[in-house]
C-alpha atoms as a PDB file:
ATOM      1  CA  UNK A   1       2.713 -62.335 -48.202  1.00  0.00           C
ATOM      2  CA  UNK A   2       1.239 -59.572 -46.149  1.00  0.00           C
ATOM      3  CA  UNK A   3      -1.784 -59.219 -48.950  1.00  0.00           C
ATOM      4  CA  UNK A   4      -2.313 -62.908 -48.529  1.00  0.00           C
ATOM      5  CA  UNK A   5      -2.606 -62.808 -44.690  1.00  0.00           C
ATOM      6  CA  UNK A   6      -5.010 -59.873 -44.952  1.00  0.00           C
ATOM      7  CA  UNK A   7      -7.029 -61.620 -47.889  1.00  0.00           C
ATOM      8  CA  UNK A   8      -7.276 -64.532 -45.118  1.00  0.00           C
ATOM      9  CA  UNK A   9      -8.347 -62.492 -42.455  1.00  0.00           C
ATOM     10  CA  UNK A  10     -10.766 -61.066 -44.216  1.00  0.00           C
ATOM     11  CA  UNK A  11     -12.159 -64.467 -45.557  1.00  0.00           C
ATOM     12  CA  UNK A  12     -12.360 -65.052 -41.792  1.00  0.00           C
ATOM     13  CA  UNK A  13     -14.113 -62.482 -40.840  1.00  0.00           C
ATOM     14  CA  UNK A  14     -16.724 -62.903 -43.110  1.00  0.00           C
ATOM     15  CA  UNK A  15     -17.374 -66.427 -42.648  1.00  0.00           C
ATOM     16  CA  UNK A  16     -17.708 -66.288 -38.850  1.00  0.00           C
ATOM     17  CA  UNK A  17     -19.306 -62.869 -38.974  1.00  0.00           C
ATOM     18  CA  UNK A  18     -21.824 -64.569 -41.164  1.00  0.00           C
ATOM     19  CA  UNK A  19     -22.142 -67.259 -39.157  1.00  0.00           C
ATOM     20  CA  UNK A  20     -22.664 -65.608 -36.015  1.00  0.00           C
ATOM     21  CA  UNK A  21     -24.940 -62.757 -38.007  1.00  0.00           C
ATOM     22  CA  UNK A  22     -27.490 -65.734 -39.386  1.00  0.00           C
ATOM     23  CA  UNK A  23     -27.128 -67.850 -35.328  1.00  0.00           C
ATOM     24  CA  UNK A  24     -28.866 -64.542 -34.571  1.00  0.00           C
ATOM     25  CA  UNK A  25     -31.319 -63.848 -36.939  1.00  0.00           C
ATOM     26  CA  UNK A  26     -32.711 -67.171 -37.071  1.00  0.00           C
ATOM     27  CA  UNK A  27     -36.440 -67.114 -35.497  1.00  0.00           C
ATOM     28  CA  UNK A  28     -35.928 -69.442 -32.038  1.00  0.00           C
ATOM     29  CA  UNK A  29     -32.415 -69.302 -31.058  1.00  0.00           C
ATOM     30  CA  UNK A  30     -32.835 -66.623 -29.021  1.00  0.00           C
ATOM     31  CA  UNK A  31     -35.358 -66.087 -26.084  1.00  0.00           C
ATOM     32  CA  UNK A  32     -35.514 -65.073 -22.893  1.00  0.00           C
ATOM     33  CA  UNK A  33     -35.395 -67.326 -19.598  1.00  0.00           C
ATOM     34  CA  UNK A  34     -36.870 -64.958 -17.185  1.00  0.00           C
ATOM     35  CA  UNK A  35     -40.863 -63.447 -17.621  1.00  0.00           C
ATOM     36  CA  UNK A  36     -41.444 -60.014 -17.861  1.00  0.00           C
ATOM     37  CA  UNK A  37     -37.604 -59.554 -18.515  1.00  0.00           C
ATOM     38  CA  UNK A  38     -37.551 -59.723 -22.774  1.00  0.00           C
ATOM     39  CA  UNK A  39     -34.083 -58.202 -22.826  1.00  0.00           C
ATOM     40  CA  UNK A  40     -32.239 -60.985 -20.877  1.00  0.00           C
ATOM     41  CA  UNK A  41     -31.653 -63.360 -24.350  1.00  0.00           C
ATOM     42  CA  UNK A  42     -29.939 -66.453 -24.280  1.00  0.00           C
ATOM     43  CA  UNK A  43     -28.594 -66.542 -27.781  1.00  0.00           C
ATOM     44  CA  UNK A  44     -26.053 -68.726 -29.808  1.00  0.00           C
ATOM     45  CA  UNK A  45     -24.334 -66.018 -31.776  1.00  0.00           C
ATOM     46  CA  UNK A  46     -21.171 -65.518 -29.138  1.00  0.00           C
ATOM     47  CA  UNK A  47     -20.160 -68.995 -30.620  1.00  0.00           C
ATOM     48  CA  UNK A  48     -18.580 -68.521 -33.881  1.00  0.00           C
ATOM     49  CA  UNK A  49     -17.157 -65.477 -32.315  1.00  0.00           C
ATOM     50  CA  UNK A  50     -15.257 -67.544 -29.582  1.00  0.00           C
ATOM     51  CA  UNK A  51     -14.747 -70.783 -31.898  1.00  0.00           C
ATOM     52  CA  UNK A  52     -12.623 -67.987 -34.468  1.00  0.00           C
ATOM     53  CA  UNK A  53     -10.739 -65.869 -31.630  1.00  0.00           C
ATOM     54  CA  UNK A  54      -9.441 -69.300 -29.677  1.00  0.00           C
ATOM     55  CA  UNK A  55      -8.615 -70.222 -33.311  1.00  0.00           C
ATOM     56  CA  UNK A  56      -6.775 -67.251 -35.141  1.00  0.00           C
ATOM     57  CA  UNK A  57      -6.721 -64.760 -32.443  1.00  0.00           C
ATOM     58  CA  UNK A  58      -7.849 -61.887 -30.684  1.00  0.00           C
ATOM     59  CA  UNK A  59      -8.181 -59.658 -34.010  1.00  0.00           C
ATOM     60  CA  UNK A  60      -9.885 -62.340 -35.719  1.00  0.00           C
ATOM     61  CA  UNK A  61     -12.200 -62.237 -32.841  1.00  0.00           C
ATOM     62  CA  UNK A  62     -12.414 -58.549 -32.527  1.00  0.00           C
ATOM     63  CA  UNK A  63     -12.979 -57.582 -35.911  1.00  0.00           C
ATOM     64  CA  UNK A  64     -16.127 -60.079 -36.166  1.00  0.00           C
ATOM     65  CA  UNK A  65     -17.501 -58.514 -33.424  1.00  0.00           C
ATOM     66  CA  UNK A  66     -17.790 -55.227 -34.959  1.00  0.00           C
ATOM     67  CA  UNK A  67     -19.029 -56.759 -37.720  1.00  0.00           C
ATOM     68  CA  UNK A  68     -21.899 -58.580 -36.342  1.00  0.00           C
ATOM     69  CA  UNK A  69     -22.743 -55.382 -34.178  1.00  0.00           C
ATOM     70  CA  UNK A  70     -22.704 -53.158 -37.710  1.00  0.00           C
ATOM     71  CA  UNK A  71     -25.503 -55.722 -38.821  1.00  0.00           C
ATOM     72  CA  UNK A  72     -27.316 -55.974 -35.422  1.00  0.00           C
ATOM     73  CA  UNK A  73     -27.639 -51.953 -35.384  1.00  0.00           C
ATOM     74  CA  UNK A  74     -29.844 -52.128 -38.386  1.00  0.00           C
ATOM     75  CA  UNK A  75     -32.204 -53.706 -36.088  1.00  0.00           C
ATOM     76  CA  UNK A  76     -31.316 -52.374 -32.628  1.00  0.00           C
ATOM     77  CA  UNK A  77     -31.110 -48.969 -33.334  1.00  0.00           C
ATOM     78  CA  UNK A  78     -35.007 -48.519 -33.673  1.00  0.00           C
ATOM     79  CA  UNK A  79     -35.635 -50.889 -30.864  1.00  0.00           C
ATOM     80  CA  UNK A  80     -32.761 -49.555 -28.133  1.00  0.00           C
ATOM     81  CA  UNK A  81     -30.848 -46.867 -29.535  1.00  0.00           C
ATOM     82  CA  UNK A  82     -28.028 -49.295 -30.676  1.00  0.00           C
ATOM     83  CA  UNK A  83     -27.816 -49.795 -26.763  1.00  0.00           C
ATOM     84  CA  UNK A  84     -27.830 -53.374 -27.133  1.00  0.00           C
ATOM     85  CA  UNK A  85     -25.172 -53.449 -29.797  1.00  0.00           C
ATOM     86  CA  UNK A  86     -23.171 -51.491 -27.246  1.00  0.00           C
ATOM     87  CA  UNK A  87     -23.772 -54.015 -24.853  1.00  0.00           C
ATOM     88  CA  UNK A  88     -22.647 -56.915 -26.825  1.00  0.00           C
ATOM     89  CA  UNK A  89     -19.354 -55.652 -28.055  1.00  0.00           C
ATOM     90  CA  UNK A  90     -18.615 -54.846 -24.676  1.00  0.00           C
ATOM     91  CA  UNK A  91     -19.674 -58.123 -23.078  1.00  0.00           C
ATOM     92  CA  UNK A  92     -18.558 -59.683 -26.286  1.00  0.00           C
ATOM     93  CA  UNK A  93     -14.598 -58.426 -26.270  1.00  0.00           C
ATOM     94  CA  UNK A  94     -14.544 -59.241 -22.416  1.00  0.00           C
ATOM     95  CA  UNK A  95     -14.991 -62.852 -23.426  1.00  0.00           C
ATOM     96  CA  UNK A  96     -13.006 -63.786 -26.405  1.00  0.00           C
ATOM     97  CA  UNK A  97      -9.878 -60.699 -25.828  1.00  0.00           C
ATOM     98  CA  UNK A  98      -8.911 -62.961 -22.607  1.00  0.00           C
ATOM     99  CA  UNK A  99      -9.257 -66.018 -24.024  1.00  0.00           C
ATOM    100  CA  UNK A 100      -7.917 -65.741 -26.792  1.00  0.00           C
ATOM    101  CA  UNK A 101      -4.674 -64.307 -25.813  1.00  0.00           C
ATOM    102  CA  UNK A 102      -4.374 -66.818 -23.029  1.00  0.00           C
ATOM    103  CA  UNK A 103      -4.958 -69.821 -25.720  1.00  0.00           C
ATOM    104  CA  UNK A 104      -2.399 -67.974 -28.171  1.00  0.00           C
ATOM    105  CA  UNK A 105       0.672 -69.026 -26.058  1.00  0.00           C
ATOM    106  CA  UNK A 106      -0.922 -71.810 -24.784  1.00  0.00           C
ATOM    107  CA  UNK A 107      -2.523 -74.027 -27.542  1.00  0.00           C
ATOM    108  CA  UNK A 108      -3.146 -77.362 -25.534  1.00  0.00           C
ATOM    109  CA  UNK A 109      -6.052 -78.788 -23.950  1.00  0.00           C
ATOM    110  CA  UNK A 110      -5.613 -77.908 -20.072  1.00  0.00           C
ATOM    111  CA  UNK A 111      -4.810 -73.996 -21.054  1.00  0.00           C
ATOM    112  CA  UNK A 112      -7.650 -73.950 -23.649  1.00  0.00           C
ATOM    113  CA  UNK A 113      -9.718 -74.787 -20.830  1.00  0.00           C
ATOM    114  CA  UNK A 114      -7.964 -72.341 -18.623  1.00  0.00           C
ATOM    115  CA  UNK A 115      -8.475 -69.753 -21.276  1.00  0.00           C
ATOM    116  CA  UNK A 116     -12.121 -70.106 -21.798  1.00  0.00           C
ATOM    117  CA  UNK A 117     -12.652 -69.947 -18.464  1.00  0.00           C
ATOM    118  CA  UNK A 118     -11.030 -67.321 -17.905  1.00  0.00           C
ATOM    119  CA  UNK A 119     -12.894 -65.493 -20.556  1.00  0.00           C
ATOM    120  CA  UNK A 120     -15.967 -66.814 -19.118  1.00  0.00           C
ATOM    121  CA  UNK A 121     -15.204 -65.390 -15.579  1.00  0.00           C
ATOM    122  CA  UNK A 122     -14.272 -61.623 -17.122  1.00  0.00           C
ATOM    123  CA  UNK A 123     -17.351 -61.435 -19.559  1.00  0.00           C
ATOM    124  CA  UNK A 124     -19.213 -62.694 -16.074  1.00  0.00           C
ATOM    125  CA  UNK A 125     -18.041 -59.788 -13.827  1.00  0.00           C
ATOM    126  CA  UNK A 126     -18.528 -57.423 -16.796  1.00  0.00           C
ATOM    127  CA  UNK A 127     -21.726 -58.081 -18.345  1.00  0.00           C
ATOM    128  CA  UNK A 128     -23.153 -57.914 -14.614  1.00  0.00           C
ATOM    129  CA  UNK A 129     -21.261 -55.108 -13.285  1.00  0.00           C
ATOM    130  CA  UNK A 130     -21.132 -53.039 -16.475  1.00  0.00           C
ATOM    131  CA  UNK A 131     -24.261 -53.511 -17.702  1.00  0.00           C
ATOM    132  CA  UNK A 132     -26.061 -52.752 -13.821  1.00  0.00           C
ATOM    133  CA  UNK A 133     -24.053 -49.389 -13.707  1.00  0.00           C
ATOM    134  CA  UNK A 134     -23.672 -48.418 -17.427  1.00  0.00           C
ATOM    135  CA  UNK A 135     -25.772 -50.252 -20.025  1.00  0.00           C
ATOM    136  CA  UNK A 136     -28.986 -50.516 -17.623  1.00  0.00           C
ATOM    137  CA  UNK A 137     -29.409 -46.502 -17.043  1.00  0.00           C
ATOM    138  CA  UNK A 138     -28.368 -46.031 -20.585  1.00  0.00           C
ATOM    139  CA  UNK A 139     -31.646 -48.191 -21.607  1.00  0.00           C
ATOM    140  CA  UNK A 140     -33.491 -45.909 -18.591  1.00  0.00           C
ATOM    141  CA  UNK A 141     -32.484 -42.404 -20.425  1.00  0.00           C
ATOM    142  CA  UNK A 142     -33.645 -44.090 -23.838  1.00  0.00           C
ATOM    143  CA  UNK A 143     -36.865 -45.400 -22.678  1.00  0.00           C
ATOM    144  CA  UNK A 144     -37.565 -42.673 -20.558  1.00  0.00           C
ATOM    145  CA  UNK A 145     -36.203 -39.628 -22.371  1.00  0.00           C
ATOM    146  CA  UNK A 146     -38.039 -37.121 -19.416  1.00  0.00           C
ATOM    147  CA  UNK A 147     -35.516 -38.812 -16.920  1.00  0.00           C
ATOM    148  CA  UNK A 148     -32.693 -36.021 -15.939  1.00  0.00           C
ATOM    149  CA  UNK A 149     -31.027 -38.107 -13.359  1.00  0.00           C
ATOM    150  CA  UNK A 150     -29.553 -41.262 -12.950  1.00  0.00           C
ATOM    151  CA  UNK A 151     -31.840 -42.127 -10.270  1.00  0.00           C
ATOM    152  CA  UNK A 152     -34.740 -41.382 -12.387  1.00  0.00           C
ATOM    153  CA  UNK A 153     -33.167 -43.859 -15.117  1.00  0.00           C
ATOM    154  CA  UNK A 154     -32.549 -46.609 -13.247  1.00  0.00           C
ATOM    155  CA  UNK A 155     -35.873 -46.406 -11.634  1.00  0.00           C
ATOM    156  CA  UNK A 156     -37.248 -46.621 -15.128  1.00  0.00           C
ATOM    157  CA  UNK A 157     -35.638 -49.717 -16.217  1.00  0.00           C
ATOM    158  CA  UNK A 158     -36.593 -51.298 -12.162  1.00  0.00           C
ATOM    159  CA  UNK A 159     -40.051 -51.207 -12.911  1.00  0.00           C
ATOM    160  CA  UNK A 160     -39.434 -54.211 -15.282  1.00  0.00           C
ATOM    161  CA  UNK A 161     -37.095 -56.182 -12.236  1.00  0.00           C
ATOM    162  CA  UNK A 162     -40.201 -55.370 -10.095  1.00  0.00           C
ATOM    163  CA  UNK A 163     -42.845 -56.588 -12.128  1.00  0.00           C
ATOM    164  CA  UNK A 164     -40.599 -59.936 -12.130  1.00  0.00           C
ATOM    165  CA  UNK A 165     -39.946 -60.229  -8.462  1.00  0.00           C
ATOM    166  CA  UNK A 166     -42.497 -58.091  -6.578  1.00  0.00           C
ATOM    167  CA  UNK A 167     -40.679 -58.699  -3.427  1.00  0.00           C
ATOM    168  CA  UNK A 168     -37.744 -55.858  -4.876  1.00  0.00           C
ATOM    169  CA  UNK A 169     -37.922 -52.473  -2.890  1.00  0.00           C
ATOM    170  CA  UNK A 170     -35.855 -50.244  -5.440  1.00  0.00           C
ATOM    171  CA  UNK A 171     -32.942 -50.308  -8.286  1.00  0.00           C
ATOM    172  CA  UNK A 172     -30.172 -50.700  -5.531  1.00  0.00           C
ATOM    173  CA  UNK A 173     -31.375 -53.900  -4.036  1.00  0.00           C
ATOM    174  CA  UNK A 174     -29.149 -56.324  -4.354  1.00  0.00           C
ATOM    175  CA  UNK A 175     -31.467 -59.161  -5.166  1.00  0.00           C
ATOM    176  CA  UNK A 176     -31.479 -57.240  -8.938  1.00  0.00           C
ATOM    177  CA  UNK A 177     -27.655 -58.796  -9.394  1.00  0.00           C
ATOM    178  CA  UNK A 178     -28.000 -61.660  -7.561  1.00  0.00           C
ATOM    179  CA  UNK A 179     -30.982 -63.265  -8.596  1.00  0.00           C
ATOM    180  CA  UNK A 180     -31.109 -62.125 -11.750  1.00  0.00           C
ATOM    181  CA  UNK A 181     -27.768 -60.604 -13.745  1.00  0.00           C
ATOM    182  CA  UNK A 182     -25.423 -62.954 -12.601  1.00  0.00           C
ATOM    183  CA  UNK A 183     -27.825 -66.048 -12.464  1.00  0.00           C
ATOM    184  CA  UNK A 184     -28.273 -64.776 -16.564  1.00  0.00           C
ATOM    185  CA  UNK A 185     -24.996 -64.168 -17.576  1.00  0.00           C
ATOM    186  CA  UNK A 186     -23.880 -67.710 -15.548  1.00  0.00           C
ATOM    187  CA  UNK A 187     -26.412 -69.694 -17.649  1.00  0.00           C
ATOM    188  CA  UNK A 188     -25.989 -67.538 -20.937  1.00  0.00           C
ATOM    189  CA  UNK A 189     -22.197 -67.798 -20.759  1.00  0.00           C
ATOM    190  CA  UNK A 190     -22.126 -71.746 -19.744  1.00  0.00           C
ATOM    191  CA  UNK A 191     -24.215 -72.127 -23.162  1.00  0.00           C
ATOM    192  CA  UNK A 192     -21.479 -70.731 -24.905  1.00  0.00           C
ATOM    193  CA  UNK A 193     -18.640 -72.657 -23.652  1.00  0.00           C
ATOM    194  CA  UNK A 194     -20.494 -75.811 -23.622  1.00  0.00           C
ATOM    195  CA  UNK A 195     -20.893 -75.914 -27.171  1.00  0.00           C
ATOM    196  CA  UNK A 196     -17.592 -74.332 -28.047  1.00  0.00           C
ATOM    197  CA  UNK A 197     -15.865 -77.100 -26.583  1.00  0.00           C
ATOM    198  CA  UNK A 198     -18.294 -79.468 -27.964  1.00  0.00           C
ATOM    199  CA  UNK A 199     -17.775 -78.444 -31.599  1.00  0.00           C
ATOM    200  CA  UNK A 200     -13.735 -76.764 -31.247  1.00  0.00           C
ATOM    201  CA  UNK A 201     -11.689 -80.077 -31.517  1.00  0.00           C
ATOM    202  CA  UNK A 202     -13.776 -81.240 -34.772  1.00  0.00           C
ATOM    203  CA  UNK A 203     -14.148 -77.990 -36.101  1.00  0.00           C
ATOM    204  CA  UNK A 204     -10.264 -76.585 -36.045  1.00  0.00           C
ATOM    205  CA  UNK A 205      -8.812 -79.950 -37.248  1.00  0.00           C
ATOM    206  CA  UNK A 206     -11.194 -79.205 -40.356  1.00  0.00           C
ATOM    207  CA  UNK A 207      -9.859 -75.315 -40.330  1.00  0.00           C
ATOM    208  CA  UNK A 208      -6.398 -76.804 -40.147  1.00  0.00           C
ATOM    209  CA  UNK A 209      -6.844 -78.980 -43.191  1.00  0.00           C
ATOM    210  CA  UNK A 210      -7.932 -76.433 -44.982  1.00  0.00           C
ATOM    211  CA  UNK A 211      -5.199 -73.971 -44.058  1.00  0.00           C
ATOM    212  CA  UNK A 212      -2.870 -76.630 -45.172  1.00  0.00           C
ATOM    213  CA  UNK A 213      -4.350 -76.839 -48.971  1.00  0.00           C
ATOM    214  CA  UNK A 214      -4.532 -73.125 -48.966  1.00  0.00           C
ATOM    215  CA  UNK A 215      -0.731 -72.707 -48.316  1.00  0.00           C
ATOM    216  CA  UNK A 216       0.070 -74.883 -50.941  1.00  0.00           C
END
């Protein structure tokens, strides 16, 4: 029995992981919404992600992460270091871990709402937060390998939130996170719910059909 769960989970993994590896490699379906800013990406690969976690769980959800960020490092790591792939498992668990342990208890409706939501509002505060203080110097020290501060990093990586908003006076004004991170992560995150919930109730009664057959 415990073979066959783990020959399931891996079956999983590499469907969604597959689906969510090609949802980002497809030419289009990602692009940024703000000029001069190329590495704020809306992109559709966080769906089959969150569709599998709200449906078999937080490992499920977990382990597909990892696996899409092993494939995305083959590109990143000559554009950003694998800084990017850093950025998206971190954003990425912050999404689907709450959710998908809310929805595990809960599996109706009202508290799968209440669960991607929830998700929704973590990944929010962390993908701003997180990447401002952590991920955003981190791309500073790679892009600017001189820098020997944190000042000097950030100040690297502000040049590109100046050249978008000339109005900005350094990397600690506020404006950065307000008109620009959270704005981002609000729109990119909405995307992602929107269409989970669009394609989840369809989708799982499919999933559950198949189970079914397989546990004949």
């Amino acid at each position: 029995m415990k073979i066959k769960k783990s020959l399931f989970l891996i079956a999983r993994v590499a469907v969604f992981g597959a689906l969510a590896i090609i949802l980002y490699m497809v030419p289009g379906l990602q692009f940024p919404i703000f000029p001069g800013l190329p590495f704020l990406k809306i992109h559709f690969d966080e769906i089959p992600v969150l569709f599998a976690s709200l449906a078999y769980g937080p490992l499920t959800g977990t382990l597909i992460i990892f696996l899409k960020g092993l494939f995305k490092l083959i590109q990143d790591i000559g554009e950003t270091g694998g800084i990017g792939v850093l950025a998206d498992i971190i954003y990425g668990l912050a999404f689907i871990l709450p959710a998908s342990f809310i929805y595990k208890y809960h599996k109706n409706f009202k508290m799968g709402l209440v669960a991607i939501f929830s998700g929704m509002f973590v990944n929010l505060i962390f993908s701003s937060f997180i990447g401002y203080y952590l991920i955003y110097p981190l791309y500073g020290f790679y892009f600017n390998p001189s820098a020997s501060s944190y000042n000097e990093a950030m100040n690297t990586v502000f040049t590109l939130f100046k050249a978008a908003n000339s109005s900005l006076t350094s990397w600690s004004d506020p404006k950065i996170l307000f008109e620009f991170l959270l704005p981002f992560n609000l729109i990119k995150d909405s995307v992602i719910v929107v269409f989970t919930i669009l394609v989840y109730k369809p989708l799982s009664l499919l999933i559950k059909k198949n189970d079914g057959n397989n546990k004949k």
